[in-house]
Protein backbone atom coordinates (compact mmCIF):
# COMPACT_ATOMS: atom_id res chain seq x y z
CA UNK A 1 30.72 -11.84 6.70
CA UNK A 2 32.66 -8.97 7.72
CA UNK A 3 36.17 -9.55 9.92
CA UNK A 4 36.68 -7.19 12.65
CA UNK A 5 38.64 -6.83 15.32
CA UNK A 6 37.66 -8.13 18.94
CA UNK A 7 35.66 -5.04 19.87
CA UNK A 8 31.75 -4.48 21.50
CA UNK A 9 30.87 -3.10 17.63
CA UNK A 10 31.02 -6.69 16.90
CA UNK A 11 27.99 -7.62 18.38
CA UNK A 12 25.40 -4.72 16.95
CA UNK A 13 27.52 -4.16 13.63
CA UNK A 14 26.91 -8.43 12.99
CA UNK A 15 23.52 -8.27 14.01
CA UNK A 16 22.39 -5.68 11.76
CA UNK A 17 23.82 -6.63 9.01
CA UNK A 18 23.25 -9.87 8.86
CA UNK A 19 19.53 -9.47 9.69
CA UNK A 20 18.76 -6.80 7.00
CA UNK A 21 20.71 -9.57 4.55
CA UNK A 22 18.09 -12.20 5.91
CA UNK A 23 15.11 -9.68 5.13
CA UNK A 24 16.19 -9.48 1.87
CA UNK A 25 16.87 -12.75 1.26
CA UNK A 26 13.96 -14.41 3.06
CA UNK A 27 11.78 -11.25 4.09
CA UNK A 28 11.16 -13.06 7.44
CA UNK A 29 9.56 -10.25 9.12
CA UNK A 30 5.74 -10.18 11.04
CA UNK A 31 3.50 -7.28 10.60
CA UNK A 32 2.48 -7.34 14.23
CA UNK A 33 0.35 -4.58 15.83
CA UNK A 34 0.06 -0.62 15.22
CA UNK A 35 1.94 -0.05 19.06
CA UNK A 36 5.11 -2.27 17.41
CA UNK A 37 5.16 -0.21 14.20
CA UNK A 38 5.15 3.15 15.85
CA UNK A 39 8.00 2.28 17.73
CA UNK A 40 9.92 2.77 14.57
CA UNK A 41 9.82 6.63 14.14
CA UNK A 42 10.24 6.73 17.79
CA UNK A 43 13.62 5.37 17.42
CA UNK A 44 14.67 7.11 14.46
CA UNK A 45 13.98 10.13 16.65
CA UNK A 46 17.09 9.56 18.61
CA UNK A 47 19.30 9.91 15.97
CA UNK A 48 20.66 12.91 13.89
CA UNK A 49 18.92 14.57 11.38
CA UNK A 50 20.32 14.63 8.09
CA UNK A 51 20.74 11.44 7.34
CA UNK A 52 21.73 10.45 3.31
CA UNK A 53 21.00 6.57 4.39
CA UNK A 54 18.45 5.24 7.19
CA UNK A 55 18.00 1.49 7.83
CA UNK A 56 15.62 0.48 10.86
CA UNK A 57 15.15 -3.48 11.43
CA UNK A 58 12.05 -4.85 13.93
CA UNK A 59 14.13 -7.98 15.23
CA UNK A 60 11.41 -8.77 17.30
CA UNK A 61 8.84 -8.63 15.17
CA UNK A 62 11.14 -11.10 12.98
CA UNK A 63 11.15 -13.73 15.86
CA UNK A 64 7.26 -13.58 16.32
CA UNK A 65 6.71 -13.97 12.92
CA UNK A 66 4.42 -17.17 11.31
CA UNK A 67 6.48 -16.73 8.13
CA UNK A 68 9.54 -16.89 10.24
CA UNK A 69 7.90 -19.74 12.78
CA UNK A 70 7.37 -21.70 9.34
CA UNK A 71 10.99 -21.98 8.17
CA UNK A 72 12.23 -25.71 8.23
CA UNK A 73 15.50 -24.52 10.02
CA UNK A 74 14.33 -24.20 13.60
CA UNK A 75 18.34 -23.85 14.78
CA UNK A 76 20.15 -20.38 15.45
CA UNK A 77 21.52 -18.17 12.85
CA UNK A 78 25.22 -18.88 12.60
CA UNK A 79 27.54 -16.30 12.70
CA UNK A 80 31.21 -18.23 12.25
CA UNK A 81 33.17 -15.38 14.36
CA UNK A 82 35.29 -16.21 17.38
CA UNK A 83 35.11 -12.38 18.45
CA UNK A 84 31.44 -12.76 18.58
CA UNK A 85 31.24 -15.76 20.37
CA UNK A 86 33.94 -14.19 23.25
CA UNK A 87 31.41 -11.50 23.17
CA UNK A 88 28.30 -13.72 23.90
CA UNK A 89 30.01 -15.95 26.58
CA UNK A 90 31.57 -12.60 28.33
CA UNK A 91 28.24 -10.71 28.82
CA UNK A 92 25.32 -13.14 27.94
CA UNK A 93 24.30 -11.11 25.08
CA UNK A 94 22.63 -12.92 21.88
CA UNK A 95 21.10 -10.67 19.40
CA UNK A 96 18.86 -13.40 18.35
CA UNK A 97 17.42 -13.25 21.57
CA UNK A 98 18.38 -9.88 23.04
CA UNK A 99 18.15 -7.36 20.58
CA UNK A 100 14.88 -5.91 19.20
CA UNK A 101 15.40 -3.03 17.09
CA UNK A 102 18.08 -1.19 15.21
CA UNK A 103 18.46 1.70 13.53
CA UNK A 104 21.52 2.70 11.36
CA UNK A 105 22.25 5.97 9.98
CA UNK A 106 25.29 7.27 7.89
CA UNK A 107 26.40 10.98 6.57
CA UNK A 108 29.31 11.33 3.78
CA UNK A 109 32.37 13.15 4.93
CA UNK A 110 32.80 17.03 4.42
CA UNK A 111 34.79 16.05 1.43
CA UNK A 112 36.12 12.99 -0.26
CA UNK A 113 39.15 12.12 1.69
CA UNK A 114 37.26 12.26 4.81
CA UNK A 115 35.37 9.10 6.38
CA UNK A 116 31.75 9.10 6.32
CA UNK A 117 29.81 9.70 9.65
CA UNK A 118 27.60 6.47 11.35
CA UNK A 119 25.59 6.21 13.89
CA UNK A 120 23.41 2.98 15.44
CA UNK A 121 21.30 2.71 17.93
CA UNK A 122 20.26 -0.38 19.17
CA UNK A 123 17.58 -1.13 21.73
CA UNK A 124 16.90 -4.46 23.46
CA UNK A 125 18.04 -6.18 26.95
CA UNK A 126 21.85 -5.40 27.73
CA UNK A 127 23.51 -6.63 30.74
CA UNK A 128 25.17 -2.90 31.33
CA UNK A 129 28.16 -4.25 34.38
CA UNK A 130 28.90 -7.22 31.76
CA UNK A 131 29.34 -5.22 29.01
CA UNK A 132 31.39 -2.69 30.75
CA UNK A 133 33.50 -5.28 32.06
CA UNK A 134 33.94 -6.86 28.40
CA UNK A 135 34.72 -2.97 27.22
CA UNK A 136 37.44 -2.20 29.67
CA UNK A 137 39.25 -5.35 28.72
CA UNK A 138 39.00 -4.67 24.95
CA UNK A 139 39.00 -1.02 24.99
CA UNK A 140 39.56 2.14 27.00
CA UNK A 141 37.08 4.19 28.80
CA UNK A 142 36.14 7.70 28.19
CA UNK A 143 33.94 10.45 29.14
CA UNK A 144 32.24 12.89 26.94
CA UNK A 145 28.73 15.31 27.18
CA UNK A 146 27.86 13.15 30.39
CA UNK A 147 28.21 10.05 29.38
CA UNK A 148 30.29 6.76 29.61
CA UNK A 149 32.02 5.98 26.45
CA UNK A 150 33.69 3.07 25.31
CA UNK A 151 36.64 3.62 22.74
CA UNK A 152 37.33 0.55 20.43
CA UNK A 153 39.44 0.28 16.88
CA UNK A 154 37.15 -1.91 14.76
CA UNK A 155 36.32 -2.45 11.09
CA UNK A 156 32.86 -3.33 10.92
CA UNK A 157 29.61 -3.76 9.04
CA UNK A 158 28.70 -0.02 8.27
CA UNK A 159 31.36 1.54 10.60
CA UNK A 160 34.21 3.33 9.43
CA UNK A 161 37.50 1.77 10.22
CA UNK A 162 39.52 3.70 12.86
CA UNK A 163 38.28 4.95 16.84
CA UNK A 164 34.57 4.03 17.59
CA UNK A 165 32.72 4.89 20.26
CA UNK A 166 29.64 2.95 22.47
CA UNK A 167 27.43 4.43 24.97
CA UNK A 168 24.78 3.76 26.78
CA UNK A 169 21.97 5.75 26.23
CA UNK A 170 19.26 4.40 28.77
CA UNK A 171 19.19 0.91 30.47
CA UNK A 172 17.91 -0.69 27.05
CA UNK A 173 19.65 1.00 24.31
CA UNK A 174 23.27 1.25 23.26
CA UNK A 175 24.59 4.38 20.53
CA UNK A 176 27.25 3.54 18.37
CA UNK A 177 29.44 6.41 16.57
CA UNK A 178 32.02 6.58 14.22
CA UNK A 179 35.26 8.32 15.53
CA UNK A 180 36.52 8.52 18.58
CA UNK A 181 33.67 11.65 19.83
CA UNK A 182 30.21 10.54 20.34
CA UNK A 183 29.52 14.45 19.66
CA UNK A 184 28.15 13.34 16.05
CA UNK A 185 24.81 11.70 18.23
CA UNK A 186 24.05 15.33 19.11
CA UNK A 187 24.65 17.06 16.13
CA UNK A 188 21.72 18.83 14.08
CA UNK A 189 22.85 18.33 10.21
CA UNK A 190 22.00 20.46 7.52
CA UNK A 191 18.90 23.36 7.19
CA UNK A 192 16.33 22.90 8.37
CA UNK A 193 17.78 21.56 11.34
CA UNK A 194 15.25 22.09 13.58
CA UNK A 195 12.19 20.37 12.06
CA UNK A 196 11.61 16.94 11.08
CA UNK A 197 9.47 16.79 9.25
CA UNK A 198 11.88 18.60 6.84
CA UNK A 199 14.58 15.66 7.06
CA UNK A 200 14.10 14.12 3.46
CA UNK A 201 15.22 10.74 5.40
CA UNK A 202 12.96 10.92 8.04
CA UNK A 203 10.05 12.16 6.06
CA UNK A 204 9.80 9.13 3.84
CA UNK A 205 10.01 7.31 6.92
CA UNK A 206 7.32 8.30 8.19
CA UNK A 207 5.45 6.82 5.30
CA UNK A 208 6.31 3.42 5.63
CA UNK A 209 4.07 2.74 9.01
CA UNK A 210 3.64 -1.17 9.32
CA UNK A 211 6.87 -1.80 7.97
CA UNK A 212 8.90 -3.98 9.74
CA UNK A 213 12.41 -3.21 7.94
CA UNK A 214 12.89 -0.72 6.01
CA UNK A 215 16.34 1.08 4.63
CA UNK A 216 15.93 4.64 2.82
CA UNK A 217 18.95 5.83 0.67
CA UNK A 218 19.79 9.04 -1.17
CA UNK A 219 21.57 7.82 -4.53
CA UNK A 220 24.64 9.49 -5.24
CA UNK A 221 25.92 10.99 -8.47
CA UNK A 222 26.66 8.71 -11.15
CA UNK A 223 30.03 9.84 -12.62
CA UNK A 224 29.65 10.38 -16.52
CA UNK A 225 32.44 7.49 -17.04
CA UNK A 226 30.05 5.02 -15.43
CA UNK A 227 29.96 1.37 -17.17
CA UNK A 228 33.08 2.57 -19.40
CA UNK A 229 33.08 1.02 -23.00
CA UNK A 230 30.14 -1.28 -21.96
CA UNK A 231 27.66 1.09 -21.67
CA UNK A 232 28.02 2.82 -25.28
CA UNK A 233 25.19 3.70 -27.94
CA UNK A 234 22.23 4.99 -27.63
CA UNK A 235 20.18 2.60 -25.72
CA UNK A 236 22.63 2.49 -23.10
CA UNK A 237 22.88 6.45 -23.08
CA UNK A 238 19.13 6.75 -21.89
CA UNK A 239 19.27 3.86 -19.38
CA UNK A 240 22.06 6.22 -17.70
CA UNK A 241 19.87 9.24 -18.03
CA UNK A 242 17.60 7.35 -16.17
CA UNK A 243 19.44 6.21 -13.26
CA UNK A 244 20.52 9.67 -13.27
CA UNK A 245 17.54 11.03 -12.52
CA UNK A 246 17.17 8.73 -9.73
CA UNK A 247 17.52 10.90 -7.07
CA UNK A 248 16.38 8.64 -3.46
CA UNK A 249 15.54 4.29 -3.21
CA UNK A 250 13.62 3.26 -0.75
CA UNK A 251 12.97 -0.48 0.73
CA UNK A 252 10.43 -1.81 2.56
CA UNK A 253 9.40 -5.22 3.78
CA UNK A 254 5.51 -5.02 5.29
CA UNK A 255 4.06 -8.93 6.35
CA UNK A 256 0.45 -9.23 5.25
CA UNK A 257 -1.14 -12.67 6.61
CA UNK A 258 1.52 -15.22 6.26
CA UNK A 259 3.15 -13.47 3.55
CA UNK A 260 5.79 -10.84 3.19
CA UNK A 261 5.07 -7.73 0.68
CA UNK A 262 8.41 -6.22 -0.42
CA UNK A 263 8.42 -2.82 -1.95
CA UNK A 264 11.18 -1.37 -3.77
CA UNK A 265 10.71 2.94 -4.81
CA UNK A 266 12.10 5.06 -7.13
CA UNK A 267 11.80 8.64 -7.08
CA UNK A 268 13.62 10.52 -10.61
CA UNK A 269 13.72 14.24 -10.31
CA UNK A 270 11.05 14.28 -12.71
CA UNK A 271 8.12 12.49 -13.68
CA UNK A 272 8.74 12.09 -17.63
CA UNK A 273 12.00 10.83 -16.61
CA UNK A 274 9.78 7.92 -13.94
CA UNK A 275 7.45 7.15 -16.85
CA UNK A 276 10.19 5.81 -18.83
CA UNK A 277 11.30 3.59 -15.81
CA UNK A 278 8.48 2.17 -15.37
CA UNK A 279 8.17 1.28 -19.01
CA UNK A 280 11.95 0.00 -19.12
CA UNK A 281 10.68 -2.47 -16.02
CA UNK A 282 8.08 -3.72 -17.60
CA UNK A 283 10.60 -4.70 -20.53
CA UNK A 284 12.78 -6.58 -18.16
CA UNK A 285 9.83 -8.01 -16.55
CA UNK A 286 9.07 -9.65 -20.09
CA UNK A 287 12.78 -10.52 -20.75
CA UNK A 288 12.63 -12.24 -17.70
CA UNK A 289 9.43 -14.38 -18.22
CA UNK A 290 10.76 -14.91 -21.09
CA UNK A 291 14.07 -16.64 -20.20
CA UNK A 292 12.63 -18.80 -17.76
CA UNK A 293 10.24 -20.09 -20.38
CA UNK A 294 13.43 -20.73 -22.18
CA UNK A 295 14.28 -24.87 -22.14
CA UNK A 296 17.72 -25.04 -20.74
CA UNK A 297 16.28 -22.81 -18.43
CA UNK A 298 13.52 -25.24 -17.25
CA UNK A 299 16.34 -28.34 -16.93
CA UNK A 300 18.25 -27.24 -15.18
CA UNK A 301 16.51 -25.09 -12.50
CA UNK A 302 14.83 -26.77 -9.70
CA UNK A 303 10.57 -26.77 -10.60
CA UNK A 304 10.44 -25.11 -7.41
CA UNK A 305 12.56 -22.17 -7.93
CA UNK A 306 11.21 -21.76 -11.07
CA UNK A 307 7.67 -21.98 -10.31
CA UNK A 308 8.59 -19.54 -7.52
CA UNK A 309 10.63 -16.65 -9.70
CA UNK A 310 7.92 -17.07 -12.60
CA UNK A 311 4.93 -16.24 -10.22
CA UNK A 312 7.02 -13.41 -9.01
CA UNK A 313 7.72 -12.10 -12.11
CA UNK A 314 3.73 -12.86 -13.23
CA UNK A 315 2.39 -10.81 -10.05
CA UNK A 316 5.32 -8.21 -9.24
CA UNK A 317 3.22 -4.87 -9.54
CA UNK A 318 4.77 -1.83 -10.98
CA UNK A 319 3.32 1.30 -10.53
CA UNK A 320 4.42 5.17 -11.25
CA UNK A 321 2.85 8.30 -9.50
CA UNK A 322 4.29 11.49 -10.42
CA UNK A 323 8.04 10.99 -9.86
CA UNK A 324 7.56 7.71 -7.96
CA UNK A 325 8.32 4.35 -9.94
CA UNK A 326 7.54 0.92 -7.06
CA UNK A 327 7.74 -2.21 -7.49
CA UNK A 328 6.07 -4.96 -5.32
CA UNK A 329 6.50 -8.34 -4.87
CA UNK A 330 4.64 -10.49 -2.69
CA UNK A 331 7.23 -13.47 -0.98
CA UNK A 332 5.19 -16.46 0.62
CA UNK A 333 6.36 -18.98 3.12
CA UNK A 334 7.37 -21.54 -0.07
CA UNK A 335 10.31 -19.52 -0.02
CA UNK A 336 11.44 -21.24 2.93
CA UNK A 337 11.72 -25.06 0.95
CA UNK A 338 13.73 -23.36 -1.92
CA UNK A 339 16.80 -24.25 -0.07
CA UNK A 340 16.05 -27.90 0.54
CA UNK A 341 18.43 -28.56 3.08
CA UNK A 342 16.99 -28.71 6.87
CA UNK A 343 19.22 -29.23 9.94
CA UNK A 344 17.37 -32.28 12.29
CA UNK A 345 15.12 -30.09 14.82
């Protein structure tokens, strides 16, 4: 979990990062109904375009969920941070409760000294006069572009370190910047600024309708030192040249029935390049089987874990269209009982 200092950023930062870490670990999230997963390019609307990563999370949807309503653990997520407990009991705020959605954005820096560029925007039921009140006493008000900004150090999940700002944006969402200007939640990034529909980020987006989380990320360039002496020879040559070519990854958790279909994509720069992905999957898809067929393997792994990972591996699907390489794995409720500990309900 991520220290920070005693700061509003606290209470969004936690939440989203520690929810996304639960999708991916459990994939609790409920498909729910067209109106809930339209909301999600609604959102995204708000922020600014440009975007090299993009993470929206359907909270609510999470807490309506059967796959979520089946785990053995009926008690509250635990988040072991004073700050965010002083933060609950000082404005009645509980993201389990409270928040609904979240979307995160971030932007590298004009150059490589500079910080990197965030914005979140969280929407859900905010006591605004609490919150003030909380914001004054941790941090010091300010106002820019017509609105009511909060100024707070903090070091937190996704947020540069230094001057962050909050502000409210309407009675049910809060914007949180990086830097001491909320100017960055207005800004227009890149050409074409104007349209959309031409924001690489938002555009594969607006694919993923009925997803309840999803996070969309352009890969950066792989230095040609990567791996060092470990990654030597030939074999290892062309599994760089394929990561290489790897140019955006894109997650997505969609619920179907009491299930959870996860969906990991690829997209190389060309499709040669994705052909030879998909076959290097497949390869460590058979390593794989193989290994947990191996019989130190099957002593000393639970026969539920290993029953689980082995019909994952058996039934992962992986596809390749063009440039596209996906993967998809299908996570049922048995999940849960992998843990085998339960608190008394």
């Amino acid at each position: 979990m991520v220290r920070s200092r005693k700061t509003i950023f606290l209470s969004i930062g936690v939440a989203a990062s520690t929810i996304f870490a639960a999708l991916l670990l459990y994939g609790s999230f409920h498909h729910g109904t067209s109106a809930q997963a339209a909301l999600a390019p609604e959102l995204i609307s708000a922020l600014p375009m440009g975007a090299q990563s993009l993470v929206y999370i359907d909270l609510g949807a999470m807490r309506a969920s059967p796959f979520y309503q089946q785990r053995p653990d009926k008690g509250p997520i635990a988040i072991p941070n004073q700050d965010y407990a002083d933060f609950i009991r000082s404005t009645g705020f509980d993201f389990e409760k409270d928040l609904d959605r979240v979307v995160m954005a971030s932007w590298p820096g004009p150059s490589a000294k500079e910080t990197k560029k965030a914005v979140v925007i969280a929407e859900g039921r905010f006591d605004r006069a609490k919150i003030r009140e909380y914001a004054l006493r941790k941090g010091k008000l300010d106002h820019q572009q017509g609105h009511e900004v909060f100024l707070f150090p903090s070091t937190v999940a996704g947020m540069p370190a230094g001057m962050n700002s909050i502000t409210f944006l309407d009675g049910h969402r809060l914007a949180l910047v990086s830097g001491p200007s909320i100017a960055p939640l207005f800004e227009h990034s890149g050409d074409p600024s104007s349209d959309p529909a031409g924001d690489p980020a938002r555009e594969r987006a607006a694919h993923l309708d009925g997803a309840a989380a999803f996070m969309i990320v352009r890969v950066p360039p792989i230095p040609d030192n990567a791996g060092g002496a470990s990654m030597q020879g030939p074999a290892s040559a062309q599994l760089m040249s394929l990561a290489r070519s790897v140019q955006w990854v894109t997650l997505a958790a969609r619920p179907e029935g009491d299930n959870l279909r996860i969906s990991l994509e690829g997209e190389s720069d060309n499709a040669t390049d994705a052909m030879q992905l998909k076959a290097a999957l497949e390869l460590l898809r058979m390593f794989g089987r193989a290994g947990l067929e191996n019989p130190n393997t099957t002593k000393s792994m639970p026969p539920a874990t290993l029953a689980m990972l082995q019909n994952l591996l058996t039934n992962a699907e992986v596809t390749q269209a063009a440039e596209r390489v996906r993967i998809r794995i299908q996570i049922p409720p048995d999940v849960w009982r992998l843990n085998g500990r339960t608190k008394s309900q």
